[in-house]
C-alpha atoms as a PDB file:
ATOM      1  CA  UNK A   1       2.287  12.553  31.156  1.00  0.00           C
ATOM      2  CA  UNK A   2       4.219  11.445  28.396  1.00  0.00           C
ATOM      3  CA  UNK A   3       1.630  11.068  25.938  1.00  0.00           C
ATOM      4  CA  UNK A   4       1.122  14.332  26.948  1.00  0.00           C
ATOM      5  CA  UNK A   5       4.407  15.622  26.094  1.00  0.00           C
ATOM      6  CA  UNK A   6       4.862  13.937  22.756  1.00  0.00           C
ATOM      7  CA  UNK A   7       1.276  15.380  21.898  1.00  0.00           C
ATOM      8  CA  UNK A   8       3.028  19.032  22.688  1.00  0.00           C
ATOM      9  CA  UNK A   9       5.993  17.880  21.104  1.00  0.00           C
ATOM     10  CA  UNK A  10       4.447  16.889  17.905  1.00  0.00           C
ATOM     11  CA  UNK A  11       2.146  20.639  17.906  1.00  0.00           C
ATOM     12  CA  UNK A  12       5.225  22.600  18.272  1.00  0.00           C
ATOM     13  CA  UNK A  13       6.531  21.311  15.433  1.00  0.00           C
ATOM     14  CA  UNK A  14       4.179  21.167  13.210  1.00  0.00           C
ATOM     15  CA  UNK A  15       2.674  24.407  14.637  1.00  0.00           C
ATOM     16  CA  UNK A  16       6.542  25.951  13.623  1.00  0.00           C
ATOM     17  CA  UNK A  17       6.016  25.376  10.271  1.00  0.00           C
ATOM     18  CA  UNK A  18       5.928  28.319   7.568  1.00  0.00           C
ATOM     19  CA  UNK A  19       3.471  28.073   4.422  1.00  0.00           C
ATOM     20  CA  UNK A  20       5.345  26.941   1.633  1.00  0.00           C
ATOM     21  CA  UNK A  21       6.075  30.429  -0.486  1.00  0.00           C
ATOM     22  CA  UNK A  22       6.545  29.612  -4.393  1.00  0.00           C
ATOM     23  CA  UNK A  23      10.174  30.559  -6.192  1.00  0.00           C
ATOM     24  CA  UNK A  24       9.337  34.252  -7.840  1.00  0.00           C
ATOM     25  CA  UNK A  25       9.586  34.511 -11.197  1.00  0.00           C
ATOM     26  CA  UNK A  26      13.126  35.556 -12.415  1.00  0.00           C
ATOM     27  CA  UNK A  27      15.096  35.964 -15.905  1.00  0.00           C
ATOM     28  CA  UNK A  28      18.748  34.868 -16.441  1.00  0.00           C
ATOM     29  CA  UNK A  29      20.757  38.018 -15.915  1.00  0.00           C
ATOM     30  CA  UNK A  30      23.778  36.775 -18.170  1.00  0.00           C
ATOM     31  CA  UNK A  31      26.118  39.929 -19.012  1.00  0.00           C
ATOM     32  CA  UNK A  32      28.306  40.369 -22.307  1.00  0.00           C
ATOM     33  CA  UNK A  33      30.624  42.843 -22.924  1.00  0.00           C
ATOM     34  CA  UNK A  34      29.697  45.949 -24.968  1.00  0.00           C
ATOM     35  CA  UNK A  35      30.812  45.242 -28.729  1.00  0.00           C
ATOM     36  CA  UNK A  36      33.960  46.260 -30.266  1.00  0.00           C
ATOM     37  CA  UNK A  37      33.462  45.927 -34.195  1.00  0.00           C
ATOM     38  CA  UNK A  38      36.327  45.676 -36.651  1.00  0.00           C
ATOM     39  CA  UNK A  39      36.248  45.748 -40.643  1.00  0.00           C
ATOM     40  CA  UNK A  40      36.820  42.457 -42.127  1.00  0.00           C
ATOM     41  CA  UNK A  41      39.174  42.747 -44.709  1.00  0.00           C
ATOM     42  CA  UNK A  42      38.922  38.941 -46.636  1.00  0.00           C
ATOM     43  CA  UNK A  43      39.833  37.765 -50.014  1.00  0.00           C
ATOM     44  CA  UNK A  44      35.653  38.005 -50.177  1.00  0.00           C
ATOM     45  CA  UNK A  45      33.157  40.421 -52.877  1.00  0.00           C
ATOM     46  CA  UNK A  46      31.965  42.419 -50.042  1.00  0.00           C
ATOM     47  CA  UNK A  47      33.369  43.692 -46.397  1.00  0.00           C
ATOM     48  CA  UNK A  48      31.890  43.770 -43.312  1.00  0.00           C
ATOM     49  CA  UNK A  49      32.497  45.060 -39.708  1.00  0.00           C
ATOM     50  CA  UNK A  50      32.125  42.042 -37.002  1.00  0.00           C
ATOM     51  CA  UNK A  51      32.059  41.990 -33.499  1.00  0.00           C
ATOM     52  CA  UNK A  52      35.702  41.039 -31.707  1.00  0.00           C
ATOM     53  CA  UNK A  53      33.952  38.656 -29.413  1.00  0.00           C
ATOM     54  CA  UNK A  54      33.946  36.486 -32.218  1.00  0.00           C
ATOM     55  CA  UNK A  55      36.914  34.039 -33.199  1.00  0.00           C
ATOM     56  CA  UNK A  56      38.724  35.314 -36.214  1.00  0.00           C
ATOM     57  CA  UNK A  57      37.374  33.873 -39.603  1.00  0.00           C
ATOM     58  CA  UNK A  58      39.893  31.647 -40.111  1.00  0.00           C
ATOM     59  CA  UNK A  59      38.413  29.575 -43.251  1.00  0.00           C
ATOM     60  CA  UNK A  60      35.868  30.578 -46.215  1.00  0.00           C
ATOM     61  CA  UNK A  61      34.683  27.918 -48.486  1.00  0.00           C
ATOM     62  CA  UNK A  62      34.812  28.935 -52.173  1.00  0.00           C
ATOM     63  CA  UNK A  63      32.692  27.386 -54.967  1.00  0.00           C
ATOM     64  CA  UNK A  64      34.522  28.893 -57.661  1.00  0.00           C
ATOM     65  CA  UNK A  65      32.763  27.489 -60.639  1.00  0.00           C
ATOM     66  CA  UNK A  66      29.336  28.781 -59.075  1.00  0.00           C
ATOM     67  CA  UNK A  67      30.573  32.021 -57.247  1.00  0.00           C
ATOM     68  CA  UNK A  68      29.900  30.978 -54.083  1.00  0.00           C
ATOM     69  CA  UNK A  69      31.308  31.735 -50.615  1.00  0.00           C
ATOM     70  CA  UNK A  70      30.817  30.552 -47.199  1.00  0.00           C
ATOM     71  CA  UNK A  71      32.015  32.292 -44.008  1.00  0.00           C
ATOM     72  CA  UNK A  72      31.228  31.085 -40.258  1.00  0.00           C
ATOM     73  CA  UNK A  73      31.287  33.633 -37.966  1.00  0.00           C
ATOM     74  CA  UNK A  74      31.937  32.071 -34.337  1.00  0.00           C
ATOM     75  CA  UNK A  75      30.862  32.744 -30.903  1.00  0.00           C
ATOM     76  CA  UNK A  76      32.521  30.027 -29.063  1.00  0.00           C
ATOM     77  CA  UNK A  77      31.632  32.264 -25.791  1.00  0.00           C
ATOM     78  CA  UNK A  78      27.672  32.017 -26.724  1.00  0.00           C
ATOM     79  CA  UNK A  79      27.709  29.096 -28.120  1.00  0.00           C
ATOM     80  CA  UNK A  80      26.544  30.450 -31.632  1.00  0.00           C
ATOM     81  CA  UNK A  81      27.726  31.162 -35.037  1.00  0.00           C
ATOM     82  CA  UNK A  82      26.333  33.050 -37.641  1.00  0.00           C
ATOM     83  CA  UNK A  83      26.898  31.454 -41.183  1.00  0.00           C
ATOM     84  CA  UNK A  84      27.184  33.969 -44.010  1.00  0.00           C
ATOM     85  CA  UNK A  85      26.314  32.356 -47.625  1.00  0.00           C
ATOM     86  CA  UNK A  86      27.098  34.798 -50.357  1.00  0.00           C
ATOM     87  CA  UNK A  87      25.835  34.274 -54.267  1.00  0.00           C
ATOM     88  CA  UNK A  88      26.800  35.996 -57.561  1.00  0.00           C
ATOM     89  CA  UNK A  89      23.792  37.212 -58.937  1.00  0.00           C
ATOM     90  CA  UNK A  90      23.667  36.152 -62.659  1.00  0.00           C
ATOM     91  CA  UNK A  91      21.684  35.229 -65.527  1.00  0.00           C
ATOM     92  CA  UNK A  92      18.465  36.954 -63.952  1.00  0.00           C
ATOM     93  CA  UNK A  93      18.797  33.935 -60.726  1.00  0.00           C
ATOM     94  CA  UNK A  94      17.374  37.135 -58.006  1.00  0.00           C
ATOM     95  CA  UNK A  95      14.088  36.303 -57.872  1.00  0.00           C
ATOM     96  CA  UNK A  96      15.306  32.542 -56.991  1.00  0.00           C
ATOM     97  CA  UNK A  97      17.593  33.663 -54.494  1.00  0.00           C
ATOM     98  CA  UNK A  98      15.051  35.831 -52.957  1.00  0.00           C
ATOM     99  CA  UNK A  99      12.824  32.972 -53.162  1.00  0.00           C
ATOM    100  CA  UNK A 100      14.902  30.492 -51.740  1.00  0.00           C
ATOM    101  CA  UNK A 101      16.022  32.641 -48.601  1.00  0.00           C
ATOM    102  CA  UNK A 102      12.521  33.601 -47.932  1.00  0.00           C
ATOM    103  CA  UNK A 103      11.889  29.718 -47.595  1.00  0.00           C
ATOM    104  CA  UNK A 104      14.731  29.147 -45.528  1.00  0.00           C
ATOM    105  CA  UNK A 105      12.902  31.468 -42.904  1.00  0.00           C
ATOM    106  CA  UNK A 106       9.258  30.072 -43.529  1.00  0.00           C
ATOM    107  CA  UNK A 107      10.779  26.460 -42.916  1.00  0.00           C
ATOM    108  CA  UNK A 108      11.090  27.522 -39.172  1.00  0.00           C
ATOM    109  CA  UNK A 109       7.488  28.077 -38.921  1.00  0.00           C
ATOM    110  CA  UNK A 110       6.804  24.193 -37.634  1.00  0.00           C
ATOM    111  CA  UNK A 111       8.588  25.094 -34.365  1.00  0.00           C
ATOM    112  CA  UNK A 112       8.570  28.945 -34.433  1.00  0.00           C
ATOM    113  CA  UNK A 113       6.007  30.902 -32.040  1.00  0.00           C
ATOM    114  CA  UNK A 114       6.398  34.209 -34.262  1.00  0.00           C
ATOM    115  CA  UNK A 115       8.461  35.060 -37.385  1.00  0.00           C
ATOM    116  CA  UNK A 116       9.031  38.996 -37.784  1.00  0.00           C
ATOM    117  CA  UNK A 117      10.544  40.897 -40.681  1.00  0.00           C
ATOM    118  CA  UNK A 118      11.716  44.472 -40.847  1.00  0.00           C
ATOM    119  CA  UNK A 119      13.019  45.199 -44.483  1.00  0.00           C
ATOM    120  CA  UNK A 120      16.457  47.133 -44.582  1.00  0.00           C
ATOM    121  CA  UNK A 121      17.562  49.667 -46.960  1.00  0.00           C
ATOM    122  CA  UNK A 122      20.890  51.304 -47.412  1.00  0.00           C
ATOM    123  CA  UNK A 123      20.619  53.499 -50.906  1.00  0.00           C
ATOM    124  CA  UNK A 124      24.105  55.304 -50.033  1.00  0.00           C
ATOM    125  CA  UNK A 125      26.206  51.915 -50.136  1.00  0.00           C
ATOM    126  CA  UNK A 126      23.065  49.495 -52.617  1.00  0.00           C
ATOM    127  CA  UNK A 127      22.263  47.431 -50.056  1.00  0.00           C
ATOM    128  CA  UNK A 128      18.958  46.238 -49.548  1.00  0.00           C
ATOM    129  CA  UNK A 129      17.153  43.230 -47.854  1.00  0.00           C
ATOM    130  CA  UNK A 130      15.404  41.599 -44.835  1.00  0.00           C
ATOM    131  CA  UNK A 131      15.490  40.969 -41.163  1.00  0.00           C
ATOM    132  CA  UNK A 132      13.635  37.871 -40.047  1.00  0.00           C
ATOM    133  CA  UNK A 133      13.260  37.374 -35.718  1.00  0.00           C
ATOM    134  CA  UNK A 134      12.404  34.274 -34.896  1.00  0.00           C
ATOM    135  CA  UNK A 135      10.788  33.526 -31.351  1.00  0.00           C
ATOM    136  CA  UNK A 136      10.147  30.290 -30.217  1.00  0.00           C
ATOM    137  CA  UNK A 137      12.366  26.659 -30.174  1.00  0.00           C
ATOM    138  CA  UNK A 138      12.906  27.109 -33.871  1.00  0.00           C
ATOM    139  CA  UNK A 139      16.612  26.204 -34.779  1.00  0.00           C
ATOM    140  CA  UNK A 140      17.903  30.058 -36.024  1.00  0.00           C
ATOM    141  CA  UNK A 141      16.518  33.010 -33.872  1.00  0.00           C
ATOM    142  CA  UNK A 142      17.960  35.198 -37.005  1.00  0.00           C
ATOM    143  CA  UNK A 143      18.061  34.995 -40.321  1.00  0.00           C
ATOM    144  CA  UNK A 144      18.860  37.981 -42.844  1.00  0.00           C
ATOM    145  CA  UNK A 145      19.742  38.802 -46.945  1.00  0.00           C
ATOM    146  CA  UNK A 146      20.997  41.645 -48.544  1.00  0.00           C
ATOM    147  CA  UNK A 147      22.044  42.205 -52.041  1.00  0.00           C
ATOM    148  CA  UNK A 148      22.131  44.970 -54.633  1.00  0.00           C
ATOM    149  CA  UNK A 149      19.744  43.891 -56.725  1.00  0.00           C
ATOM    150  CA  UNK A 150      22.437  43.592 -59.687  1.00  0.00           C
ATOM    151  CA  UNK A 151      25.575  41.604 -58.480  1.00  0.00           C
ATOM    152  CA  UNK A 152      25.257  40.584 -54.994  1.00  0.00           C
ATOM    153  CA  UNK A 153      23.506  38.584 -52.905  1.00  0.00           C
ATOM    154  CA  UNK A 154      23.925  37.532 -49.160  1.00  0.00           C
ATOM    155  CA  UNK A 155      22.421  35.572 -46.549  1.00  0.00           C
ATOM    156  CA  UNK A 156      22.679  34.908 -43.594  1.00  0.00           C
ATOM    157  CA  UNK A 157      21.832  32.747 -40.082  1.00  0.00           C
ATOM    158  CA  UNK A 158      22.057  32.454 -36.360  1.00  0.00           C
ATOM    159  CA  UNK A 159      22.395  28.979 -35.327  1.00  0.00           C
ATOM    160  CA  UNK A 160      23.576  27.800 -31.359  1.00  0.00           C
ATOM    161  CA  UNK A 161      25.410  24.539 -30.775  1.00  0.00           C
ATOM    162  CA  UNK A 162      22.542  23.480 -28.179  1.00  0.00           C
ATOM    163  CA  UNK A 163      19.138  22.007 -28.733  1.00  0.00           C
ATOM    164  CA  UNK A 164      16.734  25.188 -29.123  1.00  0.00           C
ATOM    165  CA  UNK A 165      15.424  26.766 -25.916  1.00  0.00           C
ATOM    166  CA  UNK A 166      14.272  29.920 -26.180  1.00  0.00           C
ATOM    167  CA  UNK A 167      14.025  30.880 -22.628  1.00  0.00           C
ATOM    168  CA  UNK A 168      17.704  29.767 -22.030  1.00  0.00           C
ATOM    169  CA  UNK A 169      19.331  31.275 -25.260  1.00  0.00           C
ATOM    170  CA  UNK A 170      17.201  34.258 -25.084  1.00  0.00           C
ATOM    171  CA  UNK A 171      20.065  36.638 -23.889  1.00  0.00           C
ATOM    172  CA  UNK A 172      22.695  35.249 -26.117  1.00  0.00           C
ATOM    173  CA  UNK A 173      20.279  35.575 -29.204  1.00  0.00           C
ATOM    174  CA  UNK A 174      19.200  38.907 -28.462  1.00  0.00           C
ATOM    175  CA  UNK A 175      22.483  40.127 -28.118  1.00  0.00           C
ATOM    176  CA  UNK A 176      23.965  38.397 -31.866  1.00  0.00           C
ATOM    177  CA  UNK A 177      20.657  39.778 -33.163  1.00  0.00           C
ATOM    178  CA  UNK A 178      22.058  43.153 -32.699  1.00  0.00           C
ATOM    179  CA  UNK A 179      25.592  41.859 -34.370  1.00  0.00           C
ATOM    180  CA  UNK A 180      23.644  40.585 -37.332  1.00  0.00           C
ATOM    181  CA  UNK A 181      22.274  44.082 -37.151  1.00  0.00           C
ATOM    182  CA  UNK A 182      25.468  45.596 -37.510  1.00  0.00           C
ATOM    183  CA  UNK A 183      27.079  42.834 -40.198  1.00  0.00           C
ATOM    184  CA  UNK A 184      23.944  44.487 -42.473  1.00  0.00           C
ATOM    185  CA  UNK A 185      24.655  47.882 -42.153  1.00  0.00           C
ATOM    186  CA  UNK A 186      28.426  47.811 -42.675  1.00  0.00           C
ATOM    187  CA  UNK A 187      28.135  45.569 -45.954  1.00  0.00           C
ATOM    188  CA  UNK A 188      29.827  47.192 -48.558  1.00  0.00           C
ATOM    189  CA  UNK A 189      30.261  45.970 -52.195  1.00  0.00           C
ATOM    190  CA  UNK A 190      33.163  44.998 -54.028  1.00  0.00           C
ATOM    191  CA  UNK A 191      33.347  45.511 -57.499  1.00  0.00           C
END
């Protein structure tokens, strides 16, 4: 009798039992706020409009002797910034700047799974250049330069502060892609 009861014991329990039922496949749903752009008006050769999300620019590092500028634009919030490099163009250097900002891109084809370019052209205010998307664990997801051909040149990048997965900064790099976006088509040249 007992062996009998353990024997319905141990059926009901494993007879209870569900099939095990795999976890459905499912995308971060991470939400940012619409963007609220503002003209940056700094001490720089060209203006921009950047996204308020981002800390105020609060330093610029000058080269003076080789008209350089730096400016880090920071998303403390998605863990990002997006550094601006901009260049005089002198002493016929553009088809070395071009050069070397094209290579900056192509050096992220080791870990890139796709590198896409849409050119960008802006007659009204001279501005003209490229968009580079980069998919994949490649350190930038963006990476951009404008200039006018004659005096200006800019570049730009996307870097995060995290080692590059693109499944888990997806969101957050889709959404500065579309910042970058805007930074391009609000440049407007100093003279």
């Amino acid at each position: 009798m007992r062996k009998l009861l353990l024997l319905c014991i141990a059926i009901s329990c494993i007879a209870c039992g569900s099939d095990p039922i795999p976890k459905p496949k499912a995308m971060l749903r991470l939400e940012y706020p619409q963007p609220t752009y503002k003209k940056v008006g700094l001490p720089l050769p060209f203006t921009f409009e950047k996204n308020e999300l981002a800390d105020p620019i609060s330093k610029i590092k000058l080269d003076g002797v080789n008209n350089i500028y730096g400016v880090d634009i920071n998303y403390p919030k998605l863990k990002g910034t997006v550094y601006l490099t901009y260049k005089k163009v002198k002493d016929n250097n553009l088809i070395d700047l071009l050069r070397d900002a094209q290579n900056l891109t192509q050096k992220h084809t080791m870990k890139a799974d796709e590198i896409e370019g849409d050119t960008y052209e802006n007659p009204k205010n001279n501005v003209f250049g490229m968009f580079y998307e980069v998919g994949g664990n490649a350190a930038s997801q963006s990476q951009f330069y404008v200039t006018d051909s004659i005096n200006h040149f800019l570049v730009g990048s996307l870097y995060f502060y995290a080692k590059p997965n693109y499944d888990s900064i997806y969101p957050a790099a889709v959404y500065l892609k579309n910042d970058i976006k805007h930074i391009m088509e609000t440049i407007e040249w100093k003279n």
